[in-house]
PDB file of N, CA and C in Angstrom:
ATOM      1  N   UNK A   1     -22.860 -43.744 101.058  1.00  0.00           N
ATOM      2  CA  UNK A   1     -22.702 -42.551 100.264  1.00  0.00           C
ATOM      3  C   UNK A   1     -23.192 -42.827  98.843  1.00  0.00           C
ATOM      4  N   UNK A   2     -24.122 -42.060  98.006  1.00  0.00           N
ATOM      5  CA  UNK A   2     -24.411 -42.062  96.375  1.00  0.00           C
ATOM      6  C   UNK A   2     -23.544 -41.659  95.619  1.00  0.00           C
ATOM      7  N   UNK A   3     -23.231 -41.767  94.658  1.00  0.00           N
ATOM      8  CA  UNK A   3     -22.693 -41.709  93.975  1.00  0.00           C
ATOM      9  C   UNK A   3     -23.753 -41.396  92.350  1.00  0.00           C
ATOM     10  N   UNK A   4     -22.414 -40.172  92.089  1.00  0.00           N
ATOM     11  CA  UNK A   4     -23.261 -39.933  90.849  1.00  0.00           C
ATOM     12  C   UNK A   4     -22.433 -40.646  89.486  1.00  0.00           C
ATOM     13  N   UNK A   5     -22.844 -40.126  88.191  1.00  0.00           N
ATOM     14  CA  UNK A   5     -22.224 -40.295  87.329  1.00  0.00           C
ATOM     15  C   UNK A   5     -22.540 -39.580  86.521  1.00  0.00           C
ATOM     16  N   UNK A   6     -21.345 -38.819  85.399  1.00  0.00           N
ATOM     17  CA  UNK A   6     -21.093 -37.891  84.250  1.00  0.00           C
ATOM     18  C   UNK A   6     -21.088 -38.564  83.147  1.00  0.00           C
ATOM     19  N   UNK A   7     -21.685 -38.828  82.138  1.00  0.00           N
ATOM     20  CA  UNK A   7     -20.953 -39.704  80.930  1.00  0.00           C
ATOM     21  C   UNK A   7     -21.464 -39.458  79.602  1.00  0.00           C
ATOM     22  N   UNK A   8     -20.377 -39.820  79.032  1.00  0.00           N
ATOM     23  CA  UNK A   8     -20.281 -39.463  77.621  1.00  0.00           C
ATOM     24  C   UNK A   8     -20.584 -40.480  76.486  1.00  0.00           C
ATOM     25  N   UNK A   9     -21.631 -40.253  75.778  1.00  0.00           N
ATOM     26  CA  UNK A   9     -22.221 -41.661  74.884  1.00  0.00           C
ATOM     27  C   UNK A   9     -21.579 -41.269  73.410  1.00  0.00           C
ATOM     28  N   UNK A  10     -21.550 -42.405  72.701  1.00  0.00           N
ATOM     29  CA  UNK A  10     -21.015 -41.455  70.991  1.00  0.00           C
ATOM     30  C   UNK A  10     -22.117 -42.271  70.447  1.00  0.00           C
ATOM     31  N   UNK A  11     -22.936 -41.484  69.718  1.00  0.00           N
ATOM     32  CA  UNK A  11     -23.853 -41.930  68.959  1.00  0.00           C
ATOM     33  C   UNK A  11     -23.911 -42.685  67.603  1.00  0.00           C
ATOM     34  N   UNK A  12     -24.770 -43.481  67.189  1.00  0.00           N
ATOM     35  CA  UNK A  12     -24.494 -44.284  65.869  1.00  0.00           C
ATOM     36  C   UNK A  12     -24.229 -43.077  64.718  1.00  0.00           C
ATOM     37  N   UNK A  13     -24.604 -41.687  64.830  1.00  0.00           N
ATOM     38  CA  UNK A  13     -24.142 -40.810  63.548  1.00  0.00           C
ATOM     39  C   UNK A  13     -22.631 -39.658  64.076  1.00  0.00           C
ATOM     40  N   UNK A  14     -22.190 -40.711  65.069  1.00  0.00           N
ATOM     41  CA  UNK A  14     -20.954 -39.777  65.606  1.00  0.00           C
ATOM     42  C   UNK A  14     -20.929 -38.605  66.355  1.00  0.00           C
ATOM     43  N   UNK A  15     -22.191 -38.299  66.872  1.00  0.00           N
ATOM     44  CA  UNK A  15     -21.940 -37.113  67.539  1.00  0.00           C
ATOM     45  C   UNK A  15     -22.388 -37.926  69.081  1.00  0.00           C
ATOM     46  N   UNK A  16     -21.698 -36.775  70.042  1.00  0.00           N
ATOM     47  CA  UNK A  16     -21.769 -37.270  71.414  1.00  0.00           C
ATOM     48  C   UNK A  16     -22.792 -36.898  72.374  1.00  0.00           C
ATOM     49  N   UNK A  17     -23.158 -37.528  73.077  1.00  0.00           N
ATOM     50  CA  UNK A  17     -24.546 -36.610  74.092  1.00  0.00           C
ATOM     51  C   UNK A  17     -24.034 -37.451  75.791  1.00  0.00           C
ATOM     52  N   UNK A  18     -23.670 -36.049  76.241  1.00  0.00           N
ATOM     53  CA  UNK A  18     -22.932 -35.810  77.790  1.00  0.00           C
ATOM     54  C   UNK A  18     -24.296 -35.531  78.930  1.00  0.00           C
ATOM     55  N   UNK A  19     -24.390 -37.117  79.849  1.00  0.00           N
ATOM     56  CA  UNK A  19     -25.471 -36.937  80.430  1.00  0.00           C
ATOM     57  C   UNK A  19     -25.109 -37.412  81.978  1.00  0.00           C
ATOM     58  N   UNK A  20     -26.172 -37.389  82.915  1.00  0.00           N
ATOM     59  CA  UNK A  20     -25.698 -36.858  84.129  1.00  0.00           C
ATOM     60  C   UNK A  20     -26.566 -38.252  84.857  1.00  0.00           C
ATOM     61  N   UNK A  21     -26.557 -39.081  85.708  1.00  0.00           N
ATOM     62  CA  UNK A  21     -27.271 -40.263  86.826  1.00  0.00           C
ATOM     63  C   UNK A  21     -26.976 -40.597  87.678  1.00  0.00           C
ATOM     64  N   UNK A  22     -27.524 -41.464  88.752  1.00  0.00           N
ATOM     65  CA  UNK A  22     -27.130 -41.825  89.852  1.00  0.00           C
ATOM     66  C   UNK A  22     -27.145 -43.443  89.456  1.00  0.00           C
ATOM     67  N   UNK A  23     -27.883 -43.267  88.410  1.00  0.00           N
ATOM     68  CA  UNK A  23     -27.474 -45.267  87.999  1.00  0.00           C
ATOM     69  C   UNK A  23     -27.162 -45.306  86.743  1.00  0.00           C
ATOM     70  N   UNK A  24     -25.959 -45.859  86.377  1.00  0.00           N
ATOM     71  CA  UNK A  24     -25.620 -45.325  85.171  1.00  0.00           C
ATOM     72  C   UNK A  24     -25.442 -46.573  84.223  1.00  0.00           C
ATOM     73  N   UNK A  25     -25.641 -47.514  84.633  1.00  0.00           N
ATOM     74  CA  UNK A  25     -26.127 -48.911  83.935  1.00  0.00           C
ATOM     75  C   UNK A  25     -27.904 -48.918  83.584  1.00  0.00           C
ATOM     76  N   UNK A  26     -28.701 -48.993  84.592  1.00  0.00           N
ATOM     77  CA  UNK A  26     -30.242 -48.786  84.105  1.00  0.00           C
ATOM     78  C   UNK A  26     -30.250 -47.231  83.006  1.00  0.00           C
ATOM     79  N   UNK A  27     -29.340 -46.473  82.995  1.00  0.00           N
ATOM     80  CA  UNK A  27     -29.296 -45.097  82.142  1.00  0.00           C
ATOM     81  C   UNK A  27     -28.829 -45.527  80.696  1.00  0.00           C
ATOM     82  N   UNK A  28     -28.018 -46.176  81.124  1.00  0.00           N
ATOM     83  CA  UNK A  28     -27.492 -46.515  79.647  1.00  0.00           C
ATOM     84  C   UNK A  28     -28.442 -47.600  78.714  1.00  0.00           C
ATOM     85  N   UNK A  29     -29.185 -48.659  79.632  1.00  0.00           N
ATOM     86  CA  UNK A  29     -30.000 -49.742  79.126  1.00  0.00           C
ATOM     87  C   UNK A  29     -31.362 -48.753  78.286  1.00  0.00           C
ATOM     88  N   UNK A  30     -31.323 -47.637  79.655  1.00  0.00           N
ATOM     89  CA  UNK A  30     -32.647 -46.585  78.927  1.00  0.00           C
ATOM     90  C   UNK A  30     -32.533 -46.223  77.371  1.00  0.00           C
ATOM     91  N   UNK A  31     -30.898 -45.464  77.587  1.00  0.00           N
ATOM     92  CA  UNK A  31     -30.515 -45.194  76.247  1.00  0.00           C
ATOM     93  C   UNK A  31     -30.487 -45.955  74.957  1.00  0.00           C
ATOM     94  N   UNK A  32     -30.016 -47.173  74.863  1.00  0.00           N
ATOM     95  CA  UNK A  32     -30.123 -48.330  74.194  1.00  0.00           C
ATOM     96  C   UNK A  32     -31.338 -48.527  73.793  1.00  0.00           C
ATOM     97  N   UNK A  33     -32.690 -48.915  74.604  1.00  0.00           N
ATOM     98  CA  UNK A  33     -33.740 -49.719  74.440  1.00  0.00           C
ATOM     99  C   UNK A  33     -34.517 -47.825  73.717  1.00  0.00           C
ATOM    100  N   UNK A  34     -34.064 -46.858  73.748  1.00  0.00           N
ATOM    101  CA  UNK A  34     -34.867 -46.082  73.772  1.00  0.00           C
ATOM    102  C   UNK A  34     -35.639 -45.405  73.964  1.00  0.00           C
ATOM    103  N   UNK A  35     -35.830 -45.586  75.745  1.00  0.00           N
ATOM    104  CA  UNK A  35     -37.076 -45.361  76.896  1.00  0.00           C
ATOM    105  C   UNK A  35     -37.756 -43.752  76.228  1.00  0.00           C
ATOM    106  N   UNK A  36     -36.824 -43.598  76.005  1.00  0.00           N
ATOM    107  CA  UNK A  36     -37.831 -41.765  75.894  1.00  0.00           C
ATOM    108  C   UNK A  36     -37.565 -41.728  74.800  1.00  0.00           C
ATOM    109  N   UNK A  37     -38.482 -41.590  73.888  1.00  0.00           N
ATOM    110  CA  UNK A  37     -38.964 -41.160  72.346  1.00  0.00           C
ATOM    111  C   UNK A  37     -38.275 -39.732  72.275  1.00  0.00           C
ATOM    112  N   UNK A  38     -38.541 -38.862  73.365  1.00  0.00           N
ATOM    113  CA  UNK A  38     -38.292 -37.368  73.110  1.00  0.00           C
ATOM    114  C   UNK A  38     -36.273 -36.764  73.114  1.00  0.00           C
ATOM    115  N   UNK A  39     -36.098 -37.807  73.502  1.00  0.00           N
ATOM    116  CA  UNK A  39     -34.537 -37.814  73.808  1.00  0.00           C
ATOM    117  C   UNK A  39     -33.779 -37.662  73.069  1.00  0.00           C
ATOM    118  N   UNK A  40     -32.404 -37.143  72.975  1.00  0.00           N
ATOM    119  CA  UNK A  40     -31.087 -36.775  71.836  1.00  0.00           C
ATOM    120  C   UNK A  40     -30.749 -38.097  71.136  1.00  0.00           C
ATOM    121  N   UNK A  41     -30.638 -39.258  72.152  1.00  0.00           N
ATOM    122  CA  UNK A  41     -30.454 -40.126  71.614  1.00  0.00           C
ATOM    123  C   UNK A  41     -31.253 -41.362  71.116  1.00  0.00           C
ATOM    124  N   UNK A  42     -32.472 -41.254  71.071  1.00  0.00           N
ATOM    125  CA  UNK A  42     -33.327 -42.024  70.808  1.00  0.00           C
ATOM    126  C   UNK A  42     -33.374 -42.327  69.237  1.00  0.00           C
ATOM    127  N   UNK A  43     -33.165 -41.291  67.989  1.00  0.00           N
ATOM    128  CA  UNK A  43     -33.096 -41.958  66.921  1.00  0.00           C
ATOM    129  C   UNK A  43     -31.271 -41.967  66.454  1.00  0.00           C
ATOM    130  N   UNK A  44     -30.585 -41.603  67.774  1.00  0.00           N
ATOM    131  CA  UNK A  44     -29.453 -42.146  67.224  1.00  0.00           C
ATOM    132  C   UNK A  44     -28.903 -43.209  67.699  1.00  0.00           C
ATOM    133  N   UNK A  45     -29.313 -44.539  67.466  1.00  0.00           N
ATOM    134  CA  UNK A  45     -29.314 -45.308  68.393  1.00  0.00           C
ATOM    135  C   UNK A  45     -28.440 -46.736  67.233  1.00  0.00           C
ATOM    136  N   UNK A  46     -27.836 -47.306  67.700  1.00  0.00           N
ATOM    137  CA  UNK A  46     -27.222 -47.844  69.111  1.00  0.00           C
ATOM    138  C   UNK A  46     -26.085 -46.416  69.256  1.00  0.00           C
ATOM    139  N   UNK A  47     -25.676 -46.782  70.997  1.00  0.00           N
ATOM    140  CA  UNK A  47     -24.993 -45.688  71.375  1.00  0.00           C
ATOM    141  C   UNK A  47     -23.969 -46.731  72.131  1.00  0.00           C
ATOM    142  N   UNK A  48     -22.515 -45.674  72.428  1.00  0.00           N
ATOM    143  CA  UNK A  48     -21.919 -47.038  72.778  1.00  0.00           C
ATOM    144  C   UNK A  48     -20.988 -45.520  74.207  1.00  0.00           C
ATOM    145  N   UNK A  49     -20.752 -46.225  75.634  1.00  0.00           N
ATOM    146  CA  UNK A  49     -20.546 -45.675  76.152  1.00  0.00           C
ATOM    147  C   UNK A  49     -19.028 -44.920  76.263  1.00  0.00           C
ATOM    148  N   UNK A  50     -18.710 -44.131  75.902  1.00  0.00           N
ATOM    149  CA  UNK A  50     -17.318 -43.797  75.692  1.00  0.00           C
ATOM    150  C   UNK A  50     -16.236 -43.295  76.855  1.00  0.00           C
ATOM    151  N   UNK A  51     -17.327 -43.122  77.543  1.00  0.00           N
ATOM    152  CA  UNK A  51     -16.526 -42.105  79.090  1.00  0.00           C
ATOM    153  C   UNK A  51     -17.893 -42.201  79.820  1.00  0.00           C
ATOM    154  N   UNK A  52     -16.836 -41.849  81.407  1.00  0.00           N
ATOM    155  CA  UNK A  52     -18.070 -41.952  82.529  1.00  0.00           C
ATOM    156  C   UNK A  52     -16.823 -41.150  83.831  1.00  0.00           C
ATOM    157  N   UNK A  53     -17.180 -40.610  84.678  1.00  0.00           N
ATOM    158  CA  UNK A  53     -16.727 -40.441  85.879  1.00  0.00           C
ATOM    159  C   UNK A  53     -17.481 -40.072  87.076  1.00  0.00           C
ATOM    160  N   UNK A  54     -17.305 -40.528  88.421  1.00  0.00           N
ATOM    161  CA  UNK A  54     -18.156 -40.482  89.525  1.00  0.00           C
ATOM    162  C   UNK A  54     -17.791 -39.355  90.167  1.00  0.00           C
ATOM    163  N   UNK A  55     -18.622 -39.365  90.929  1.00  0.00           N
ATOM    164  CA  UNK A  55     -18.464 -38.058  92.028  1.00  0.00           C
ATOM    165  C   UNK A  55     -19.718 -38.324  92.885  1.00  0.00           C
ATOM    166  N   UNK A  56     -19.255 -37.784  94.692  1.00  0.00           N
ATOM    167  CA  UNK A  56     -20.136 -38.044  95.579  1.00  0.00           C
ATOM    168  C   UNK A  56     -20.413 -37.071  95.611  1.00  0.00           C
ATOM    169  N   UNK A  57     -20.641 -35.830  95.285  1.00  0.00           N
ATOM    170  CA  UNK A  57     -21.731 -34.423  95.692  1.00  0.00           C
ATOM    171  C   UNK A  57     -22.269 -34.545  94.319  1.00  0.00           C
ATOM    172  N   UNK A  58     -23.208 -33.988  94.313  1.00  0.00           N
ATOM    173  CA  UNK A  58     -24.215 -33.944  93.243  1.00  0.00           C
ATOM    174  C   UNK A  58     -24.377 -33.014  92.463  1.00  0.00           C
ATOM    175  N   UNK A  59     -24.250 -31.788  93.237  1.00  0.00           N
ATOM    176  CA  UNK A  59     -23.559 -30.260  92.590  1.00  0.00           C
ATOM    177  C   UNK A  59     -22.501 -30.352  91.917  1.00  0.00           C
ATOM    178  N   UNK A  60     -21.277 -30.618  92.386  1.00  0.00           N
ATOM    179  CA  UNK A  60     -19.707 -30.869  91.817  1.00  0.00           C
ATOM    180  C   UNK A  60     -20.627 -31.674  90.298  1.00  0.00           C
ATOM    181  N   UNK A  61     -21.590 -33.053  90.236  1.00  0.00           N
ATOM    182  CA  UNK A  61     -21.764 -33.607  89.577  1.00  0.00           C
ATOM    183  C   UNK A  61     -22.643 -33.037  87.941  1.00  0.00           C
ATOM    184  N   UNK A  62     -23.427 -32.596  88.386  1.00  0.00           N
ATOM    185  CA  UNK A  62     -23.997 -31.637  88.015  1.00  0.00           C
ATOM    186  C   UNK A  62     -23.752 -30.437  86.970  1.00  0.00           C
ATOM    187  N   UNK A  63     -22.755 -29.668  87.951  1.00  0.00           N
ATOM    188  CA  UNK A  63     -21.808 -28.465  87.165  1.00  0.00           C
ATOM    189  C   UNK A  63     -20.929 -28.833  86.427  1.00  0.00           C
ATOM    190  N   UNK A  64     -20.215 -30.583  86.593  1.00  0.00           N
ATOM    191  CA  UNK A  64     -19.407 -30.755  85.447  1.00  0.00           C
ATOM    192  C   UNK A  64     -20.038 -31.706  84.310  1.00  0.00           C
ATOM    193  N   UNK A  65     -21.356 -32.064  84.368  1.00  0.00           N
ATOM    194  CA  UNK A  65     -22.147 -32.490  83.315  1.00  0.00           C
ATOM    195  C   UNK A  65     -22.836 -30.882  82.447  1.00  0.00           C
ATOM    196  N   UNK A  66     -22.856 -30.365  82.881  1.00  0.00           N
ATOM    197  CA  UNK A  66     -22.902 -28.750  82.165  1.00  0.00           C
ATOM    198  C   UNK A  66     -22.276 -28.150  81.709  1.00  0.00           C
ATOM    199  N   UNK A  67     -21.168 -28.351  82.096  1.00  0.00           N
ATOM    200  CA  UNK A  67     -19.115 -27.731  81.939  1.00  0.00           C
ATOM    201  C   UNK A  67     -18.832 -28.660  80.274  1.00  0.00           C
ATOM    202  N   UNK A  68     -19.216 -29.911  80.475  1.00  0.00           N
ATOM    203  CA  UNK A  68     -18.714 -30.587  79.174  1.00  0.00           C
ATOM    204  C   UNK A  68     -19.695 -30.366  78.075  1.00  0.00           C
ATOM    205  N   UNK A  69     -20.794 -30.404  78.588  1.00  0.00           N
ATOM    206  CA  UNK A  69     -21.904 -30.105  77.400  1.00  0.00           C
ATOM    207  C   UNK A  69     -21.496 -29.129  76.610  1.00  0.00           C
ATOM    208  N   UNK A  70     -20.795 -27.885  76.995  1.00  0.00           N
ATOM    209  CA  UNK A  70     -20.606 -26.720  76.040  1.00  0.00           C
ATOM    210  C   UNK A  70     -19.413 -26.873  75.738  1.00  0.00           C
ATOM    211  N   UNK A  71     -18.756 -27.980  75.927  1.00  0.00           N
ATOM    212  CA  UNK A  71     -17.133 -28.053  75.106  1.00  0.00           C
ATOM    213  C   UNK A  71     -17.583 -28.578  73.761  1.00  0.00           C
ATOM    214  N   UNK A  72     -16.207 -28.312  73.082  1.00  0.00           N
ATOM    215  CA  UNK A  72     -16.565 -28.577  71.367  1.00  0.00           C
ATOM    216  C   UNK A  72     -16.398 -30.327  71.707  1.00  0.00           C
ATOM    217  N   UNK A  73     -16.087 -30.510  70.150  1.00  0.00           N
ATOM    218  CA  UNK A  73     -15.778 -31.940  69.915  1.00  0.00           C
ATOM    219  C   UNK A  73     -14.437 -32.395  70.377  1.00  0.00           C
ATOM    220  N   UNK A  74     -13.511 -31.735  69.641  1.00  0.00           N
ATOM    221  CA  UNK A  74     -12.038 -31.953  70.029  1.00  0.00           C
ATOM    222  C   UNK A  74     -11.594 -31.983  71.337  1.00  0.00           C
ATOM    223  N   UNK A  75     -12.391 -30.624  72.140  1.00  0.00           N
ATOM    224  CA  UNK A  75     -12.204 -31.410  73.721  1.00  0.00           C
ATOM    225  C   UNK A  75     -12.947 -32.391  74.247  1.00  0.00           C
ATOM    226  N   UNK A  76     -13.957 -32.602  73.804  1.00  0.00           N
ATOM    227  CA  UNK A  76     -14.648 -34.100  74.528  1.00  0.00           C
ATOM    228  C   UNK A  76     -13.783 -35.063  73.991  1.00  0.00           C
ATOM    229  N   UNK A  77     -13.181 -35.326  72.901  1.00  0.00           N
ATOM    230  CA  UNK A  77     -12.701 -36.425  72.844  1.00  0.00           C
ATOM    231  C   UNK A  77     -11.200 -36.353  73.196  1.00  0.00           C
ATOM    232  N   UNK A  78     -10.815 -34.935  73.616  1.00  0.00           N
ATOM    233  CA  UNK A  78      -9.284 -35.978  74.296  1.00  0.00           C
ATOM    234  C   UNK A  78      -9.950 -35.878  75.548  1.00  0.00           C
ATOM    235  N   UNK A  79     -10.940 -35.437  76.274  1.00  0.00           N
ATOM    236  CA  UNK A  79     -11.253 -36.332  77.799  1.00  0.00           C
ATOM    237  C   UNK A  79     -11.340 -37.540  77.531  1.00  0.00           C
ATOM    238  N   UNK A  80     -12.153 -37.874  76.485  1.00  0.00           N
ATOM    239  CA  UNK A  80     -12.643 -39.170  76.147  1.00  0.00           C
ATOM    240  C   UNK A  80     -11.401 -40.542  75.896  1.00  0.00           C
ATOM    241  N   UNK A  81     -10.451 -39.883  75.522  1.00  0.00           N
ATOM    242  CA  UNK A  81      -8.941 -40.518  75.275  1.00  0.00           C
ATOM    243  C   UNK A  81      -8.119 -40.048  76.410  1.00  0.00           C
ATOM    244  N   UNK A  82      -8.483 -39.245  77.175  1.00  0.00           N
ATOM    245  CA  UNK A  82      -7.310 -39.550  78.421  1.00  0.00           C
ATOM    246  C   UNK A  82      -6.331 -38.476  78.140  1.00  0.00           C
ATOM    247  N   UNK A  83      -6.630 -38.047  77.063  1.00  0.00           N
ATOM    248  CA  UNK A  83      -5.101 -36.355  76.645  1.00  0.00           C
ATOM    249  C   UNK A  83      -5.391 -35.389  77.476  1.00  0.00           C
ATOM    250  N   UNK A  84      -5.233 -35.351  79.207  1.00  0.00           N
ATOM    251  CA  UNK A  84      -6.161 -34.345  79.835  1.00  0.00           C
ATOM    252  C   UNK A  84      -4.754 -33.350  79.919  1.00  0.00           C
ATOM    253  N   UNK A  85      -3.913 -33.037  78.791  1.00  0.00           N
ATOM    254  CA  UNK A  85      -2.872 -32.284  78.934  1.00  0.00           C
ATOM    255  C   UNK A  85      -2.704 -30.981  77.817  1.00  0.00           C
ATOM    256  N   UNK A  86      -4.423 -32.017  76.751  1.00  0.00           N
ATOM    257  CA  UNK A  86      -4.786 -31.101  76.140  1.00  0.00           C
ATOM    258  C   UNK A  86      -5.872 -30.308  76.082  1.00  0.00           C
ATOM    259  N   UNK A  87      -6.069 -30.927  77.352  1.00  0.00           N
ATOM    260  CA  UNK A  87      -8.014 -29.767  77.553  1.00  0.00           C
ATOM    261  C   UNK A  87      -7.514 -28.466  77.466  1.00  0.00           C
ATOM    262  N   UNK A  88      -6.841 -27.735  78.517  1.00  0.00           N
ATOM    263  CA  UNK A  88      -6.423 -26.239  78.465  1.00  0.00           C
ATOM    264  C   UNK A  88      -6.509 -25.599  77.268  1.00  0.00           C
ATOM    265  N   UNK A  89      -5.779 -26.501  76.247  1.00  0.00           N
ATOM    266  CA  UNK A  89      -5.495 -25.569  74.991  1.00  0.00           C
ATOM    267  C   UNK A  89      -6.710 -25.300  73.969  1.00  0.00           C
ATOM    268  N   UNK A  90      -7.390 -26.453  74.495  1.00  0.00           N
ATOM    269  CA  UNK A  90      -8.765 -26.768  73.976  1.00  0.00           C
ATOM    270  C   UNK A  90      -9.555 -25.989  73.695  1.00  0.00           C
ATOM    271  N   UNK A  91      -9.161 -25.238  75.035  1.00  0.00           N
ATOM    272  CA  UNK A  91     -10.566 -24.419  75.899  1.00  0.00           C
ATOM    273  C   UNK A  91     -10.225 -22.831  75.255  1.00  0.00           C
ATOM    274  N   UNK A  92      -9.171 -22.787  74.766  1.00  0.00           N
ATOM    275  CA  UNK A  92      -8.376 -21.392  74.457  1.00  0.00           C
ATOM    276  C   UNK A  92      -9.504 -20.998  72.939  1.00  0.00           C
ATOM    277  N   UNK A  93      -9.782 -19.509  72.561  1.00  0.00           N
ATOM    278  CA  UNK A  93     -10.856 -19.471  71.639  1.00  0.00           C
ATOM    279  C   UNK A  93      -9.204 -18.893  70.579  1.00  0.00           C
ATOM    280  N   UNK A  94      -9.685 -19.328  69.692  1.00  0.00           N
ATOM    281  CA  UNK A  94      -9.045 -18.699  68.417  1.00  0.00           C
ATOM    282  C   UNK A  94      -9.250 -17.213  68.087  1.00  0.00           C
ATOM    283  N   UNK A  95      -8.507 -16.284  67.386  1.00  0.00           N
ATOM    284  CA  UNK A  95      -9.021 -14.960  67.661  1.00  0.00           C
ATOM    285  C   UNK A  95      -8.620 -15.152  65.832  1.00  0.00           C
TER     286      UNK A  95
END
């Protein structure tokens, strides 16, 4: 069975970039060494890996590498810390 991976990098100027692989060690070495010039994280570099989670469908994988991309900061980082008691409230918009 493959296995994917979701993960969350924090960049050398603090902001985060939520990306999606099936190898997530050669992904991260990419990220590091800089493989793609055109990339989010290429001049923010070094990047250090902050979060990661697997999943065997690729869709499921997929839709929740898309799902986090449009969360703010404050919810990526209590996924990122494990406060998954505060995503809900997270997600709530201020009026």
């Amino acid at each position: 069975m493959k296995i994917y991976f979701v993960y969350i990098l924090k960049c050398s100027d603090f902001s985060y970039y939520t990306g999606f692989t099936s190898n997530l060690e050669k992904r991260y070495v990419e990220h590091q060494q800089g493989k793609y010039q055109e990339s989010y994280t290429h001049n923010r570099r070094p990047v250090e890996l902050v979060f990661y989670c697997e999943f065997s469908n690729v869709e499921i994988a997929i839709d929740t590498e898309k799902q986090i991309k449009k969360w703010s900061r404050l919810k990526k980082e209590a996924l990122i810390n494990g406060i998954y008691e505060d995503l809900p409230n997270l997600a709530k918009k201020k009026f």
